[in-house]
Protein backbone atom coordinates (compact mmCIF):
# COMPACT_ATOMS: atom_id res chain seq x y z
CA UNK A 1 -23.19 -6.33 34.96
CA UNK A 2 -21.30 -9.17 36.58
CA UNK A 3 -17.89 -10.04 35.30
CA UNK A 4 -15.74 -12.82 35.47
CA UNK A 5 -11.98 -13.05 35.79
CA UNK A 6 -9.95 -14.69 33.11
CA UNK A 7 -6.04 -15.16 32.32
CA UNK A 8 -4.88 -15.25 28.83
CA UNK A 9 -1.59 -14.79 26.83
CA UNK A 10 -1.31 -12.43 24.60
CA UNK A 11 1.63 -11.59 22.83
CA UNK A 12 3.92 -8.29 23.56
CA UNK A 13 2.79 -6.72 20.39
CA UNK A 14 -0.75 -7.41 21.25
CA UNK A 15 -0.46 -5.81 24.06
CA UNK A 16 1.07 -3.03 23.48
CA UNK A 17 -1.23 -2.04 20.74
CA UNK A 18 -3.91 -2.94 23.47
CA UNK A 19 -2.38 -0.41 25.66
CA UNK A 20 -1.75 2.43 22.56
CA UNK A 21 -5.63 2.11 21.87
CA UNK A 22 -6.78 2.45 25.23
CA UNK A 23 -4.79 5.10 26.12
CA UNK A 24 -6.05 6.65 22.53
CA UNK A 25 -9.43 6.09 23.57
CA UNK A 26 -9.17 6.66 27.14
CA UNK A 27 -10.49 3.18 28.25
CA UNK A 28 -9.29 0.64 30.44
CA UNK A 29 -7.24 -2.24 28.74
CA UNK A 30 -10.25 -4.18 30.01
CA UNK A 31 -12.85 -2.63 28.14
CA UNK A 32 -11.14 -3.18 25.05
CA UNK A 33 -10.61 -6.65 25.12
CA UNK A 34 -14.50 -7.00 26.36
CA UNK A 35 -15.74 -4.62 23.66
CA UNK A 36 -13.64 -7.06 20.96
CA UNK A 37 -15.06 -9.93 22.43
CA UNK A 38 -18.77 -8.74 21.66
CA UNK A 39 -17.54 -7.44 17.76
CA UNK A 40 -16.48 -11.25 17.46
CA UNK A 41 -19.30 -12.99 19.13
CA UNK A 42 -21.62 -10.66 17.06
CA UNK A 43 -20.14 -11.20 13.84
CA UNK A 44 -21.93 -13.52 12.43
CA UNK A 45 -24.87 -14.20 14.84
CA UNK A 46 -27.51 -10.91 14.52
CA UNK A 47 -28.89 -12.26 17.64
CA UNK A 48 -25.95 -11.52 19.96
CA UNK A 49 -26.54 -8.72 21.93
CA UNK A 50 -23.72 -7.38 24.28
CA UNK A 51 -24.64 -6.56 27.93
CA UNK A 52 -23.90 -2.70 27.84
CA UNK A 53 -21.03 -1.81 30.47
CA UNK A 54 -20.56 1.28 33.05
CA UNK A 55 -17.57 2.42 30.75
CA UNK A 56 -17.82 5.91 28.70
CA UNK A 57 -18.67 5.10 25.01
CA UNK A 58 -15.86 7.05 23.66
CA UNK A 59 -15.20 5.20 21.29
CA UNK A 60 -13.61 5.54 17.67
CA UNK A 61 -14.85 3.73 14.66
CA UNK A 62 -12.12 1.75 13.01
CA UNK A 63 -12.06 -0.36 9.82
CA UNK A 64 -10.82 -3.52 9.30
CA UNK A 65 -9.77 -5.07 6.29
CA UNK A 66 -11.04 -8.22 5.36
């Protein structure tokens, strides 16, 4: 899968939640962001599919509240 860079601004909290969770999950910071990206693009649009990535899926299920 090709990737593109990007800069953004997050704030400190942000990331430092970014960085609990990844380290929780034992993910790259990276990953994270991408695999929130795809839960947002997703969300309302069934026909979004994410392009899979090389990372482990060791991932936790979390709920939100809404």
């Amino acid at each position: 899968m090709r990737k593109e860079r990007m800069n953004l601004y997050i704030t400190e909290r942000q990331k430092k939640q970014l960085e609990k969770r990844a380290n929780d999950e034992n993910l790259p910071v990276s990953e994270i962001i991408r695999r929130a990206i795809d839960a947002y693009l997703a969300w309302d649009d069934p026909t979004y599919q994410p392009v899979s990535s090389n990372a482990p899926q060791t991932r936790k299920v979390h709920s939100f509240p809404l």
